[in-house]
C-alpha atoms as a PDB file:
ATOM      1  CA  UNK A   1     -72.458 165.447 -10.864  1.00  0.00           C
ATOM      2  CA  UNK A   2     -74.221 163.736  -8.148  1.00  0.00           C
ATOM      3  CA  UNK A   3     -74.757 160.013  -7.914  1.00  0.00           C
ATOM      4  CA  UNK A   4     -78.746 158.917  -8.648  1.00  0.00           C
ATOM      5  CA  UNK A   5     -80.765 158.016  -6.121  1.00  0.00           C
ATOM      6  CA  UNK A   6     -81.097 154.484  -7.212  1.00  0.00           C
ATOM      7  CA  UNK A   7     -76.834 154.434  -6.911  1.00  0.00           C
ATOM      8  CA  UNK A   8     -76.751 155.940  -3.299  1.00  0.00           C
ATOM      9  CA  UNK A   9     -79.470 153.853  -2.236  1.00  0.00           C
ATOM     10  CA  UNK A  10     -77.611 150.587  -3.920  1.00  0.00           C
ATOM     11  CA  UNK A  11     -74.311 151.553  -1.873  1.00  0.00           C
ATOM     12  CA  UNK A  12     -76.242 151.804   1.311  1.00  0.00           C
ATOM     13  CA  UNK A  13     -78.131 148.942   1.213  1.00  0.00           C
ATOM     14  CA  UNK A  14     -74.406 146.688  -0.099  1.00  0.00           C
ATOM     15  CA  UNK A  15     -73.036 148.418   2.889  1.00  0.00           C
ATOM     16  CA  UNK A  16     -75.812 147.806   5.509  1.00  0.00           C
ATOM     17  CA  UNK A  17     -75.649 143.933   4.272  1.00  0.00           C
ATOM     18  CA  UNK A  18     -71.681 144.241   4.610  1.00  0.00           C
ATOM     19  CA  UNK A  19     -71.984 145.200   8.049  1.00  0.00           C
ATOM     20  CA  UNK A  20     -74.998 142.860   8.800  1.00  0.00           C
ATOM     21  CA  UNK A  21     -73.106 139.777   7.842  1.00  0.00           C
ATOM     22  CA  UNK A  22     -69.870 140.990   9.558  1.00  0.00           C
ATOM     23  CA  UNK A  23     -72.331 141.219  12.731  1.00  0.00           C
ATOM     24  CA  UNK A  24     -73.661 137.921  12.201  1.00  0.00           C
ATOM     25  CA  UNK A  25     -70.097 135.824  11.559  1.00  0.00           C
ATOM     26  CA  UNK A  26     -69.233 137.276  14.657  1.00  0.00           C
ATOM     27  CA  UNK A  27     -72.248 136.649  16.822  1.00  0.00           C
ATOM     28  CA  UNK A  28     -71.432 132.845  15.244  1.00  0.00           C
ATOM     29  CA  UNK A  29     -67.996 132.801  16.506  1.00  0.00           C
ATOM     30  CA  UNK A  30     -68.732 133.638  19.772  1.00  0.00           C
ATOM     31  CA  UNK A  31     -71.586 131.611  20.563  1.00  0.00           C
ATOM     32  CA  UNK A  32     -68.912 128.757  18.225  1.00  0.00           C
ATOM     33  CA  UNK A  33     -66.921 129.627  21.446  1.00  0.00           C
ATOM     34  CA  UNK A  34     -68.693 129.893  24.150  1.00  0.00           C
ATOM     35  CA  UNK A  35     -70.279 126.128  23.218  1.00  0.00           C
ATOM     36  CA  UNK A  36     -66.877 124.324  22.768  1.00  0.00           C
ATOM     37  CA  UNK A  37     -64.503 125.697  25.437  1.00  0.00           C
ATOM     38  CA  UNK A  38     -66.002 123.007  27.851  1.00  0.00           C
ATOM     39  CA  UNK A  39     -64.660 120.872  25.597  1.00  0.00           C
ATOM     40  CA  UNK A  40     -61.372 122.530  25.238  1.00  0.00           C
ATOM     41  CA  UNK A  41     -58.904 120.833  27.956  1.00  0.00           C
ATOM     42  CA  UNK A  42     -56.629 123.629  27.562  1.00  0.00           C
ATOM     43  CA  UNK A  43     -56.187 126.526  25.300  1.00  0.00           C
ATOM     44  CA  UNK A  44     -52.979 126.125  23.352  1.00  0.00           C
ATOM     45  CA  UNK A  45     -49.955 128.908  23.356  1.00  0.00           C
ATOM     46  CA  UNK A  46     -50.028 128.741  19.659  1.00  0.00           C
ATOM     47  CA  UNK A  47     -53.418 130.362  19.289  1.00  0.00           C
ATOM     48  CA  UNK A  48     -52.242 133.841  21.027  1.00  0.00           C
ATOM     49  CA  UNK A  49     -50.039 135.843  19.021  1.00  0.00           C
ATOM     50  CA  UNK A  50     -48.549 138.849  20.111  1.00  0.00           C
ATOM     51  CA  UNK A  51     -50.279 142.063  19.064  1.00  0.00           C
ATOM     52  CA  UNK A  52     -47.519 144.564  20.571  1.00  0.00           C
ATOM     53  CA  UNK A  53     -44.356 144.896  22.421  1.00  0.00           C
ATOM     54  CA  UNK A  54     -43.573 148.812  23.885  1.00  0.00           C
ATOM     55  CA  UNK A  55     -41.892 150.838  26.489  1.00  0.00           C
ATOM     56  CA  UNK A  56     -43.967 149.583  29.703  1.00  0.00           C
ATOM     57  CA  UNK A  57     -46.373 147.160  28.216  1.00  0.00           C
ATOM     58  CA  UNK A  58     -47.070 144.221  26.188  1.00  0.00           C
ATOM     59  CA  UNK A  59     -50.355 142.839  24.710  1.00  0.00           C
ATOM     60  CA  UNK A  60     -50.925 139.449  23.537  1.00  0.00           C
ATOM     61  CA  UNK A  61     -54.185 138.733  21.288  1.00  0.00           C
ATOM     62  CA  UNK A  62     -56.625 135.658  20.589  1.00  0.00           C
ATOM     63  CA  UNK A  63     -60.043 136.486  18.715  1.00  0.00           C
ATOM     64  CA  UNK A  64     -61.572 139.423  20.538  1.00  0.00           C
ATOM     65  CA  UNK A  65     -59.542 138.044  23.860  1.00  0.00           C
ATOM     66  CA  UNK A  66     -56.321 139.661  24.855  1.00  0.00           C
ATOM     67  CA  UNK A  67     -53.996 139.525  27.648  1.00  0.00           C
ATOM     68  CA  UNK A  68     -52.361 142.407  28.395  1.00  0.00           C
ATOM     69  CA  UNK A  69     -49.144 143.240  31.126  1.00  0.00           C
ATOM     70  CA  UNK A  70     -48.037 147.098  31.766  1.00  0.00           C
ATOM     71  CA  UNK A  71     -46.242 148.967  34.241  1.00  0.00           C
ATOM     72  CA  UNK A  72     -48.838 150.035  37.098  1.00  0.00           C
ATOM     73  CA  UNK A  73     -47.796 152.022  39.773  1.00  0.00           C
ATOM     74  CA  UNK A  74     -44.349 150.210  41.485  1.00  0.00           C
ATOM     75  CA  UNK A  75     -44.926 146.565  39.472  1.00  0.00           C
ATOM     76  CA  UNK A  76     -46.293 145.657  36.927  1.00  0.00           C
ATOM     77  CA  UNK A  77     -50.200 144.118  36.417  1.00  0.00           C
ATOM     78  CA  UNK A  78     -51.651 141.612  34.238  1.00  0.00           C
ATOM     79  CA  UNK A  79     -55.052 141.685  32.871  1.00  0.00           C
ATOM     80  CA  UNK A  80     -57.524 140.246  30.206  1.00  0.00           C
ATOM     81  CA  UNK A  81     -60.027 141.772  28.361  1.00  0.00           C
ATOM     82  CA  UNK A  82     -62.873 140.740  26.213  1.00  0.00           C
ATOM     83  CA  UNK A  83     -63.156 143.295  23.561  1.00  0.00           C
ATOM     84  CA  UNK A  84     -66.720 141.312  22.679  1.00  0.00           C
ATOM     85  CA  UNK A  85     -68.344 141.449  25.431  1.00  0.00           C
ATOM     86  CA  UNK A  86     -66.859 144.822  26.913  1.00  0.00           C
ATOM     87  CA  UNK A  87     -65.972 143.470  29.624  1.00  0.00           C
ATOM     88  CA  UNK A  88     -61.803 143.769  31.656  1.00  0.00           C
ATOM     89  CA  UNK A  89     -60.575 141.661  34.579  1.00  0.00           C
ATOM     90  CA  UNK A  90     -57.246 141.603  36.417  1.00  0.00           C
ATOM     91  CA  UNK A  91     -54.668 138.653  36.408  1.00  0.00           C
ATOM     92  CA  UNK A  92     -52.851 139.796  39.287  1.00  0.00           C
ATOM     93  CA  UNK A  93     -54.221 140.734  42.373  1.00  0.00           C
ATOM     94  CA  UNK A  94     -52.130 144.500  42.519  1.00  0.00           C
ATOM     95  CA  UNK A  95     -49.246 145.075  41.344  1.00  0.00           C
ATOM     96  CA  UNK A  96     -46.821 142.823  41.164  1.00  0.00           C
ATOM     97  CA  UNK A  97     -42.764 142.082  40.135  1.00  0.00           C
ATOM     98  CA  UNK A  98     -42.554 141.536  36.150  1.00  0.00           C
ATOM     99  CA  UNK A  99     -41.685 138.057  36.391  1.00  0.00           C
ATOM    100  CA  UNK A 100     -44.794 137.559  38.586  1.00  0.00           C
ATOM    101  CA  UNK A 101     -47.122 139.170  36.579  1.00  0.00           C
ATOM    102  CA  UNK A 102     -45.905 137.794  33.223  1.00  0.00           C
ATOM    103  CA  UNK A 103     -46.033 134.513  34.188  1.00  0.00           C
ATOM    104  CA  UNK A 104     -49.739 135.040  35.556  1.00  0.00           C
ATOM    105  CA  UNK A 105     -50.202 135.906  32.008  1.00  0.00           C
ATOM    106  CA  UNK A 106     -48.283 132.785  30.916  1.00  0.00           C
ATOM    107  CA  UNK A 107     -50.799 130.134  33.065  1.00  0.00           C
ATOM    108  CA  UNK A 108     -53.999 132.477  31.849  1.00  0.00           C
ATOM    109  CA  UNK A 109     -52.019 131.727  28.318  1.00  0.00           C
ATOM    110  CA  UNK A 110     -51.066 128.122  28.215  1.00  0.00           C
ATOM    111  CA  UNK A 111     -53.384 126.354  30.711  1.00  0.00           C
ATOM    112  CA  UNK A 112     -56.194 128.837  30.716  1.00  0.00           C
ATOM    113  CA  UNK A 113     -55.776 128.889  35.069  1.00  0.00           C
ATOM    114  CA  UNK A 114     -55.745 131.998  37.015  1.00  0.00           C
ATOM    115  CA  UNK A 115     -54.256 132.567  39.896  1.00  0.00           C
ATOM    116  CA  UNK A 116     -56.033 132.153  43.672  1.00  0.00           C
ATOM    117  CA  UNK A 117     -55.728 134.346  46.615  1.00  0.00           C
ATOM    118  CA  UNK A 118     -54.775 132.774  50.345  1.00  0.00           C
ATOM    119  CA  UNK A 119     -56.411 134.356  53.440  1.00  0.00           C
ATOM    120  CA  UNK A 120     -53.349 136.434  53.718  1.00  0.00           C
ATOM    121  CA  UNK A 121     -53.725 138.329  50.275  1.00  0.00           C
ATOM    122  CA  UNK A 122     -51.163 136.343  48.473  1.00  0.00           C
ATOM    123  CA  UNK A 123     -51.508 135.260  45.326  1.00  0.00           C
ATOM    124  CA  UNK A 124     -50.868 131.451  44.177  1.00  0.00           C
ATOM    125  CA  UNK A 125     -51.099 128.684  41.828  1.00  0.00           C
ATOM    126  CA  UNK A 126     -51.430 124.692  42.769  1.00  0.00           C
ATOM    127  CA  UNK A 127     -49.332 122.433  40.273  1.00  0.00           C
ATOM    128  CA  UNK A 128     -49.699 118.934  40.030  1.00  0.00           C
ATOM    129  CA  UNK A 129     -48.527 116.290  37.992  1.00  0.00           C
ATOM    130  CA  UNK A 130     -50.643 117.632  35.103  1.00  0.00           C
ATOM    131  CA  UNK A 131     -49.739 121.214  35.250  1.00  0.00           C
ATOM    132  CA  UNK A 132     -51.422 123.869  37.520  1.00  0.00           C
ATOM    133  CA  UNK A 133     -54.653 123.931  38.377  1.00  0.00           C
ATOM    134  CA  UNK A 134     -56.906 126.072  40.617  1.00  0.00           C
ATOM    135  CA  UNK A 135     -57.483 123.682  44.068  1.00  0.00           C
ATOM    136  CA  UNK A 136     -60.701 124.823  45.814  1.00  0.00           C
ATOM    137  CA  UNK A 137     -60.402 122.832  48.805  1.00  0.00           C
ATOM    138  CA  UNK A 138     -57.941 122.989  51.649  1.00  0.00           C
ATOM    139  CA  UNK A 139     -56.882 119.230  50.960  1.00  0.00           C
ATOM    140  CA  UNK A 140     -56.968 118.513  47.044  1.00  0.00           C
ATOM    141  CA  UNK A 141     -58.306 115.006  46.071  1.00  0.00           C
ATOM    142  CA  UNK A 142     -54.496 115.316  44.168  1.00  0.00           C
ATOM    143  CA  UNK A 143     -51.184 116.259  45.570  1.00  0.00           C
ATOM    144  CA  UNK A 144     -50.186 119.665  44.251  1.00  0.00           C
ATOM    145  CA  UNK A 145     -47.927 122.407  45.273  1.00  0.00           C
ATOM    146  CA  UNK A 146     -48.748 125.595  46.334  1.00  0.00           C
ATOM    147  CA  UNK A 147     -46.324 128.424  44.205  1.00  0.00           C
ATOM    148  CA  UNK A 148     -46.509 131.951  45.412  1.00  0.00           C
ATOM    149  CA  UNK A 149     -46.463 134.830  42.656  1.00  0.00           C
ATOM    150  CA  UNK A 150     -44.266 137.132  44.640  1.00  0.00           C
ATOM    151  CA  UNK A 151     -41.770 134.291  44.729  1.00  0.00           C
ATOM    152  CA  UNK A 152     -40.422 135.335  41.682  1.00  0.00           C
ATOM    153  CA  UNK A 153     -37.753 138.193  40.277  1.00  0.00           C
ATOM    154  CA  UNK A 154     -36.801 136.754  36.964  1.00  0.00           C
ATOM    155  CA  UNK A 155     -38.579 134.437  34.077  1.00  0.00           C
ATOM    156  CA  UNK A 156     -35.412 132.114  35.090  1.00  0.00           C
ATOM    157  CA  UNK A 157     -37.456 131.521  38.033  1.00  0.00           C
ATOM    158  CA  UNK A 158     -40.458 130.528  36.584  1.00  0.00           C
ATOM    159  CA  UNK A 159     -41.531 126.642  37.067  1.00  0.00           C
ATOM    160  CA  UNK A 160     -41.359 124.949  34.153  1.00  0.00           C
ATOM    161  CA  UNK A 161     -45.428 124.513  33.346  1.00  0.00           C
ATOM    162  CA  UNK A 162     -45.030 127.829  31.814  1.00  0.00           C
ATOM    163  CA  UNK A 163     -43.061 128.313  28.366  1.00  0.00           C
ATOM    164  CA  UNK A 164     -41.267 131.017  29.112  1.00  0.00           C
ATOM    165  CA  UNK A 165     -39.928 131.182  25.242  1.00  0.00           C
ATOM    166  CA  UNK A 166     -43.038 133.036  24.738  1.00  0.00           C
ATOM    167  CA  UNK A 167     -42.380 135.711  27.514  1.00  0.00           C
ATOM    168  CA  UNK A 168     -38.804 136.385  27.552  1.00  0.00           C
ATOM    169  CA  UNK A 169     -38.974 138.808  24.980  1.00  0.00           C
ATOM    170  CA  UNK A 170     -41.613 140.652  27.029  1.00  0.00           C
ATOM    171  CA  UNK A 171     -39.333 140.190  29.823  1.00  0.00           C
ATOM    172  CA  UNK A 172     -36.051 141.430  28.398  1.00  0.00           C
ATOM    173  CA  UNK A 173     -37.951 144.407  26.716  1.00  0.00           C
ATOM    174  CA  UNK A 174     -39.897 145.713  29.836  1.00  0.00           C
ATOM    175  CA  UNK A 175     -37.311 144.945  32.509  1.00  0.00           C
ATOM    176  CA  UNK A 176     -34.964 147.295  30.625  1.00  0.00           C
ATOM    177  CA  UNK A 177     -37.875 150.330  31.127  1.00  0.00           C
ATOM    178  CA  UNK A 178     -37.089 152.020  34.504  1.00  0.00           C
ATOM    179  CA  UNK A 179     -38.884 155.345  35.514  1.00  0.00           C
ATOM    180  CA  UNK A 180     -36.623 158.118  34.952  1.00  0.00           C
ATOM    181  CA  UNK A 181     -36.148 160.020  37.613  1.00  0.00           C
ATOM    182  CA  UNK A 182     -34.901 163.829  37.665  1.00  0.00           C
ATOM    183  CA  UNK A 183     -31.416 164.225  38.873  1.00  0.00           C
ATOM    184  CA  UNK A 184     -30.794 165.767  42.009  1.00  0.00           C
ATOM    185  CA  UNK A 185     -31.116 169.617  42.496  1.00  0.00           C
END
């Protein structure tokens, strides 16, 4: 027997308001977000948590943000995406060694910097005494050092701004995933 009309119209409208208030609490969070991050000095490591860990890629998640590092072509590439506003970006500026690209995931992480590109198509990060920072003049009101992404083959290598206790098991899983390659004829 079929439910009355009265019943299927109740269940509609309790599921309309479901997904109306669903809509709204996340409209709220955003716009929560998008007011305070000015006030936020830096995001902290704690609030990402680690959504996956497979053959060739890892994702890490906070909110409707996520940070994401997979095998691309000969390196690896780091990107974010914001599943809210529909919107993807890249970390690194290509392709890059694993070490490099997870620990552009690591600053995007921890300090909420990304890295900058010199005239030569290099990809960098200044640290100071407070951590890195993105320097957009050729002589910084601070002194910093200029660190090179490419600089670096393995998370041992990684300055110590970046907690790499959060990345080495990305590390040790994804270095281990080679591309298999037939065996000769």
């Amino acid at each position: 027997m079929r439910t009355p009309a009265f019943g299927r119209a109740w269940t509609r409208i309790r599921r309309s308001a479901v997904e109306m208030a669903s809509h709204v609490s996340t409209a709220l969070r955003t716009s929560f977000d998008r007011l305070t991050t000015p006030f936020r000095t830096r995001p902290t490591a704690r609030a990402w948590n680690r959504a996956w860990l497979v053959r060739g890629e890892v994702r890490w998640q906070r909110g409707s943000e996520s940070v994401e590092c997979f095998r691309f072509a000969d390196g690896y590439v780091a990107t974010v995406a914001y599943a809210d506003r529909d919107v993807t970006w890249q970390l690194t500026a290509g392709p890059s060694t694993l070490a490099g690209a997870l620990f552009t995931a690591g600053l995007y992480m921890q300090h909420g910097v990304t890295p900058q590109i010199d005239p030569d198509g290099r990809m960098f990060v200044a640290i100071g005494d407070d951590g890195p920072t993105q320097v957009f003049e050729e002589t910084a009101s601070i002194p910093v050092e200029y660190v090179y992404i490419d600089a670096f083959r393995t998370i041992e290598e990684l300055p110590d701004c970046v907690d790499v206790d959060e990345l080495d098991p990305a590390y040790r899983r994804l270095s281990q995933d080679r591309p298999r390659e037939l065996p000769p004829g």
